[in-house]
Protein backbone atom coordinates (compact mmCIF):
# COMPACT_ATOMS: atom_id res chain seq x y z
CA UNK A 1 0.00 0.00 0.00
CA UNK A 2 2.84 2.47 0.66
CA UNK A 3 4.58 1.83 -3.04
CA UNK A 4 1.05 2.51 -4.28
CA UNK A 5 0.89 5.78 -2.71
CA UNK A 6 4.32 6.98 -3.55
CA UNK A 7 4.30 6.22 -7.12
CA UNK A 8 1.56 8.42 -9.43
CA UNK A 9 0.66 5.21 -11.57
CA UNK A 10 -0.15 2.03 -10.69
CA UNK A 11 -0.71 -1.11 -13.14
CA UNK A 12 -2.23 -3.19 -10.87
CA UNK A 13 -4.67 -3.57 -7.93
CA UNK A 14 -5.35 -6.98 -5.86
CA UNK A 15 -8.28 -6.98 -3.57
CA UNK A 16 -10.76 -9.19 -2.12
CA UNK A 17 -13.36 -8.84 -5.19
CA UNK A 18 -10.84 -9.14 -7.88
CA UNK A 19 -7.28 -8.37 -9.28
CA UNK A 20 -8.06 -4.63 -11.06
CA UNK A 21 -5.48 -4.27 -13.76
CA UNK A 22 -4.65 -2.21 -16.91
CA UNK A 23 -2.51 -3.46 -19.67
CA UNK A 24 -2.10 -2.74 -23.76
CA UNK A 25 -5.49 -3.47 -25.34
CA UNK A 26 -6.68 -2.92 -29.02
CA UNK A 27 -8.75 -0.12 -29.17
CA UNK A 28 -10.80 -1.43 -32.03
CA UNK A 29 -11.82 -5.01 -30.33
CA UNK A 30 -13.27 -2.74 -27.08
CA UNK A 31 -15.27 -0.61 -29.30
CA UNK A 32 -16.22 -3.78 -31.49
CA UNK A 33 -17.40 -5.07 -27.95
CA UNK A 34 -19.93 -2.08 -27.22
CA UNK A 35 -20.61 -2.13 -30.18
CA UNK A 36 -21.96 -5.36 -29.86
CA UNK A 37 -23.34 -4.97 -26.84
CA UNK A 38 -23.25 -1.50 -25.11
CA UNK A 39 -21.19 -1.90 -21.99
CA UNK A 40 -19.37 -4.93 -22.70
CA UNK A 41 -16.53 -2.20 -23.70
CA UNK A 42 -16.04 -0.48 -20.55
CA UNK A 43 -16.04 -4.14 -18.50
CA UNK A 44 -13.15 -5.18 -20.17
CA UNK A 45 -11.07 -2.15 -18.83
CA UNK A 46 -12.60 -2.26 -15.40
CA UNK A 47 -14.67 0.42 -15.45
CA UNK A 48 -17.47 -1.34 -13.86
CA UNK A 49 -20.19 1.70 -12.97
CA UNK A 50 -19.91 2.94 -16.71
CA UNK A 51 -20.60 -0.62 -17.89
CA UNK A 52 -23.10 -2.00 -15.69
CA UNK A 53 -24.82 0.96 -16.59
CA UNK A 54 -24.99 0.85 -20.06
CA UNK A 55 -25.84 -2.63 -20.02
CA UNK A 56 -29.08 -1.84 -18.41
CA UNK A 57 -29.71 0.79 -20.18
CA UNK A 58 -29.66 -1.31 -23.54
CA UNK A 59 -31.64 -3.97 -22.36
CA UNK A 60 -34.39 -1.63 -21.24
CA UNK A 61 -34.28 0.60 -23.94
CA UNK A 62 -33.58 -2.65 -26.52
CA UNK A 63 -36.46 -4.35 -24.98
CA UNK A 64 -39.17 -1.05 -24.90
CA UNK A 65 -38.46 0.09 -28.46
CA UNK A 66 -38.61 -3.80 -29.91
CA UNK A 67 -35.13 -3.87 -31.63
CA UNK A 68 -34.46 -7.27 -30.84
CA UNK A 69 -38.32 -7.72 -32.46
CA UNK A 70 -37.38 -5.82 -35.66
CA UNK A 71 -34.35 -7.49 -36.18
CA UNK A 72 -36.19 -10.77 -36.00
CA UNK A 73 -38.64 -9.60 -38.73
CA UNK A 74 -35.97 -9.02 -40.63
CA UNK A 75 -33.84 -12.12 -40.44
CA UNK A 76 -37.38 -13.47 -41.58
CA UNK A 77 -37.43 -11.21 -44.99
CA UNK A 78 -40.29 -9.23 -43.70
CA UNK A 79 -39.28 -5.81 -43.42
CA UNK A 80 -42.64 -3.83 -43.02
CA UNK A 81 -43.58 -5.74 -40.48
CA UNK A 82 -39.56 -4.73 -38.64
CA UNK A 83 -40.19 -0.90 -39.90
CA UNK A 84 -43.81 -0.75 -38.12
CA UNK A 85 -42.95 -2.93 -35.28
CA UNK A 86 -40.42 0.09 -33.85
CA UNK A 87 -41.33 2.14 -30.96
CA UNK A 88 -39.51 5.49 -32.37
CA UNK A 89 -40.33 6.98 -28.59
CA UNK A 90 -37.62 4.69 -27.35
CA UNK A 91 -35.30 4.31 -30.43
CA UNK A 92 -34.63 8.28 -30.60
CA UNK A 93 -33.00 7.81 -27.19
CA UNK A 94 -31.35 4.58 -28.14
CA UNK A 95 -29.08 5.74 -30.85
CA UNK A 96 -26.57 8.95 -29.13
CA UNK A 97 -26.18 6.33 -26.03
CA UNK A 98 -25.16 3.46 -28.75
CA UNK A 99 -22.32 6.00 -30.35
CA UNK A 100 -21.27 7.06 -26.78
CA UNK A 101 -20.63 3.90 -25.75
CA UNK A 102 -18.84 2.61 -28.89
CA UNK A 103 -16.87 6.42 -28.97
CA UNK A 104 -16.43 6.42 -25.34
CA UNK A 105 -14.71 2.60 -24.87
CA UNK A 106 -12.68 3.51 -27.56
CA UNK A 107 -11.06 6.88 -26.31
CA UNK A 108 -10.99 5.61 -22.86
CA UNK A 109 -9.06 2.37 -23.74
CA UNK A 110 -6.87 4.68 -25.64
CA UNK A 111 -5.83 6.81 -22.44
CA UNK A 112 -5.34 3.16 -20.47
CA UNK A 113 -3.02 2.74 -23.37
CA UNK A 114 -0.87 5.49 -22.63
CA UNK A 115 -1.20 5.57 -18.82
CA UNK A 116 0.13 1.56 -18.69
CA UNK A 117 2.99 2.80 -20.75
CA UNK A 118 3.81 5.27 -18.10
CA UNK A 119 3.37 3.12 -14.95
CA UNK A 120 5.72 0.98 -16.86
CA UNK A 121 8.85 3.34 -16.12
CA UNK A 122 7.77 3.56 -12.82
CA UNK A 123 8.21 0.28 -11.92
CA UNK A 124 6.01 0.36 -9.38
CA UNK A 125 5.04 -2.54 -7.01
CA UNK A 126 1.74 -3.95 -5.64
CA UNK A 127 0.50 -6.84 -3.08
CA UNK A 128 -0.25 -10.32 -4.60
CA UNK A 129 -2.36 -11.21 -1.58
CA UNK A 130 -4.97 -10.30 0.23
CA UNK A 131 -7.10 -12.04 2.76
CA UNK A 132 -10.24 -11.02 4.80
CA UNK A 133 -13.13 -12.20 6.59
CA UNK A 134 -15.37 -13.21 3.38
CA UNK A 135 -12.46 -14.30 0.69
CA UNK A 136 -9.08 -14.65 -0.54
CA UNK A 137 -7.61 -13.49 -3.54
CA UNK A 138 -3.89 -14.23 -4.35
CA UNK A 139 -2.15 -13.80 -7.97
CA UNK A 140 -1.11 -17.65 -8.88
CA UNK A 141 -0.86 -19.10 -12.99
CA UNK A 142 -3.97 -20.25 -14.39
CA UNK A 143 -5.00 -21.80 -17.67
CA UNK A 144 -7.11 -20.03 -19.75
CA UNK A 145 -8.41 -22.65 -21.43
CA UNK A 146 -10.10 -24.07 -18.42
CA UNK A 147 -11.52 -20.47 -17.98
CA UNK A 148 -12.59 -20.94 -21.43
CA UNK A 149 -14.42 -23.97 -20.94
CA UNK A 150 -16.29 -22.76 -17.90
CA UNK A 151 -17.49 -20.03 -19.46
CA UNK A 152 -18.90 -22.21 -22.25
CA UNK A 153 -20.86 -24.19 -19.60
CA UNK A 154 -22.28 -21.34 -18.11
CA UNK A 155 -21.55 -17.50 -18.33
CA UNK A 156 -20.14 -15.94 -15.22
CA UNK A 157 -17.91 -19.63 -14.13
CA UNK A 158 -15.04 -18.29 -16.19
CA UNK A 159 -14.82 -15.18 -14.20
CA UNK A 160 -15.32 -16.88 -10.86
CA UNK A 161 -12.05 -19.07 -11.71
CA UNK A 162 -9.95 -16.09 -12.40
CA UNK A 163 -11.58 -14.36 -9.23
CA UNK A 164 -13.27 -11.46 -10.73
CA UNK A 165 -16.05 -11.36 -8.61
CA UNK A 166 -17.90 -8.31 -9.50
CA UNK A 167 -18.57 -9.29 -12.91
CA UNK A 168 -19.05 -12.45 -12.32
CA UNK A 169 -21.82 -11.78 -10.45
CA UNK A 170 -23.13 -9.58 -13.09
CA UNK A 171 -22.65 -11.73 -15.88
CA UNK A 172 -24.61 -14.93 -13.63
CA UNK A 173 -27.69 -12.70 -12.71
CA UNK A 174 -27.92 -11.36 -16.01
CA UNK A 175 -27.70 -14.87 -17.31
CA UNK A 176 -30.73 -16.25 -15.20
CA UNK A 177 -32.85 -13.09 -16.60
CA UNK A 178 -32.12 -14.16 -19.83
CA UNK A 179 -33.14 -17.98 -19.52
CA UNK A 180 -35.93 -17.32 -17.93
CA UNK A 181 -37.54 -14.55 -20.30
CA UNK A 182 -36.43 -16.33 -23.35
CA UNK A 183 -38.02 -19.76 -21.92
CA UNK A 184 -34.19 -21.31 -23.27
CA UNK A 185 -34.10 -24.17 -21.28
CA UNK A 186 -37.92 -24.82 -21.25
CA UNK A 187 -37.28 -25.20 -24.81
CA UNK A 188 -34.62 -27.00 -24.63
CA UNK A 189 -36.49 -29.70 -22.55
CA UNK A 190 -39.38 -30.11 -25.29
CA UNK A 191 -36.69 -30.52 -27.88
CA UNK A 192 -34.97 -33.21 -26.05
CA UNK A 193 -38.30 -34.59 -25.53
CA UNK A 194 -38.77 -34.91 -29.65
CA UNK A 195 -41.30 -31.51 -29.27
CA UNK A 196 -39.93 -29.72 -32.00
CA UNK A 197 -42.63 -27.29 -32.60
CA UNK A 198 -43.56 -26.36 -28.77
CA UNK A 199 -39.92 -25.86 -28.69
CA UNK A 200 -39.70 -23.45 -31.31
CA UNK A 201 -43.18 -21.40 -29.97
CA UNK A 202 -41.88 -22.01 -26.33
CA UNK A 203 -38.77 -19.63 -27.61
CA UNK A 204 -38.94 -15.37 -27.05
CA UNK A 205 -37.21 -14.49 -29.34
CA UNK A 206 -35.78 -10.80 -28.24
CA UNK A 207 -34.57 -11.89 -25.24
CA UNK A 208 -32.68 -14.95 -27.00
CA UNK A 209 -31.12 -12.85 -28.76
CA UNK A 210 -28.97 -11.28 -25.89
CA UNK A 211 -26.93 -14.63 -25.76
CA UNK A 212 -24.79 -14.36 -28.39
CA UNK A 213 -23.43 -11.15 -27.28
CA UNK A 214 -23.60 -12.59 -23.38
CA UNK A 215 -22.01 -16.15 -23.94
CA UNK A 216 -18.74 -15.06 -26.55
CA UNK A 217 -18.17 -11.95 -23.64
CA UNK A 218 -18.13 -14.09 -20.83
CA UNK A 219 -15.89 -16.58 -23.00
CA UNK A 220 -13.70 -13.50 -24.48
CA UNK A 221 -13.15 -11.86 -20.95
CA UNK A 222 -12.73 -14.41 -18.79
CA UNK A 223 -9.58 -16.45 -21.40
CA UNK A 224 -8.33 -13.09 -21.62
CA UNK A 225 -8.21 -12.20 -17.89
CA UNK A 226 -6.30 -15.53 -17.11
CA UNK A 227 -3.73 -14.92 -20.14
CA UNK A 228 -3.25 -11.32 -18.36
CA UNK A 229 -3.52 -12.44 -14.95
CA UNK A 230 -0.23 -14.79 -15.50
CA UNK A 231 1.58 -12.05 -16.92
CA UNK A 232 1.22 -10.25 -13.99
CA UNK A 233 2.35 -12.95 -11.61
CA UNK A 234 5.24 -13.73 -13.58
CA UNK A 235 5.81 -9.81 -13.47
CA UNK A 236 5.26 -9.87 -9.76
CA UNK A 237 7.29 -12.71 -9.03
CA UNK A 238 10.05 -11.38 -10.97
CA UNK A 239 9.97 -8.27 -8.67
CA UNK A 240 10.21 -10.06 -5.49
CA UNK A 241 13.07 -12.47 -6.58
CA UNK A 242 15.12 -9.45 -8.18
CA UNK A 243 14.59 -7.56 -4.16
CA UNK A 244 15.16 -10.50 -2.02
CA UNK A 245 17.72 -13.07 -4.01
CA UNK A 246 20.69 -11.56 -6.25
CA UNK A 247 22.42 -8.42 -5.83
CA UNK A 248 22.87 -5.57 -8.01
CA UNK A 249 26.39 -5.59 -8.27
CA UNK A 250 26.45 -9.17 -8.86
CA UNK A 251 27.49 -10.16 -12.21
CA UNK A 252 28.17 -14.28 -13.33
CA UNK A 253 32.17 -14.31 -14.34
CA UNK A 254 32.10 -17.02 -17.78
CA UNK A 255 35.42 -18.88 -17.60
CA UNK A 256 38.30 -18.21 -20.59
CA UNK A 257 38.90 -21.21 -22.50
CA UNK A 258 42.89 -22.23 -22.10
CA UNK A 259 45.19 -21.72 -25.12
């Protein structure tokens, strides 16, 4: 905590909910995230209260002004019936918050850019452990491909392996709002049952819809967050064994070969 306080960047940040880090991100794959779903961006880079509130906001405002409907229509080739189907009331307000969060996610993951590249030269230092009355969280190598597979089981596992609690959380509840409005696994049921056609007219089709986006986040952030995760335990580690185990004026002498 001191070496936090002393230096003016910091890349990292281990607490009890989750290890808070910034590192060098495209700025095009952030914005392609809230772009495909509005907050999805601003998760990635931490910035939790920006996201989780965009998020909401697009599934209310989604949801109200039947997008998800419309685009359904026209998947189906009937586009009057997508054009008439639009509440504008809603839409109006749907399309500056869309651009903000696709503009915003971009210039803010920009800036991350360019602070990480100056908390590099400082060098700085940070705890790889904390404990407390609720939970542990410690910096240790993971693979990502197990987060990978968790996440493809059910969105939200991914992130609990890795330890990122809040949006774990997030990405779970979100996920049980989604199954149950879209009747998924009720449908699912009936088609394992050989019910093909109370599966398909079980199905809600606008909520369905917010899987895609849900399921390749949760698998995206979570296989990412372990790659980065080990990067910054092997960067940690390195710290600590450079500090405590060789000197700086040591130097390895290589033997001359005799004539």
């Amino acid at each position: 905590m001191n070496n936090q306080r002393k230096t003016r960047r910091t890349t990292a940040y281990v607490s009890l909910l989750g290890t808070t880090q910034i590192h060098l991100r495209n700025p095009y794959v952030v914005a392609w995230w809230s772009a495909a779903f509005p907050g999805f961006g601003h998760l990635l880079l931490s910035k939790y209260l920006r996201g989780f509130s965009l998020f909401i906001w697009e599934v209310v405002v989604n949801t109200q002004s039947n997008i998800n409907f419309s685009m359904i229509y026209s998947f189906e080739g009937k586009i009057q019936l997508a054009k008439d189907i639009l509440d504008t009331r809603w839409l109006l307000i749907y399309i500056p918050v869309y651009i903000f969060a696709i503009w915003d996610s971009y210039r803010t993951t920009v800036d991350l850019n360019r602070i990480y590249v100056l908390a590099q030269h400082e060098d700085n230092k940070f705890s790889p452990f904390k404990i407390g009355a609720m939970e542990i969280n410690y910096l240790d190598k993971r693979s990502p491909l197990v987060a990978f597979m968790w996440s493809l089981f059910a969105p939200g596992l991914g992130q609990l392996y890795v330890h990122r609690i809040v949006t774990a959380f997030f990405v779970i509840v979100w996920s049980v709002v989604f199954f149950y409005y879209s009747h998924a696994l009720e449908a699912i049921i009936l088609l394992f049952q050989g019910d093909i056609q109370r599966s398909t007219d079980a199905i809600r089709g606008e909520w369905l819809l917010f899987f895609p986006s849900l399921y390749g986040f949760a698998v995206f952030d979570a296989y990412m967050n372990t790659i980065e995760n080990n990067k910054l335990f092997e960067i940690e580690q390195r710290h600590y064994l450079r500090a405590n185990y060789q000197c700086s004026s040591f130097k390895i002498q290589t033997s001359r070969k005799k004539e």
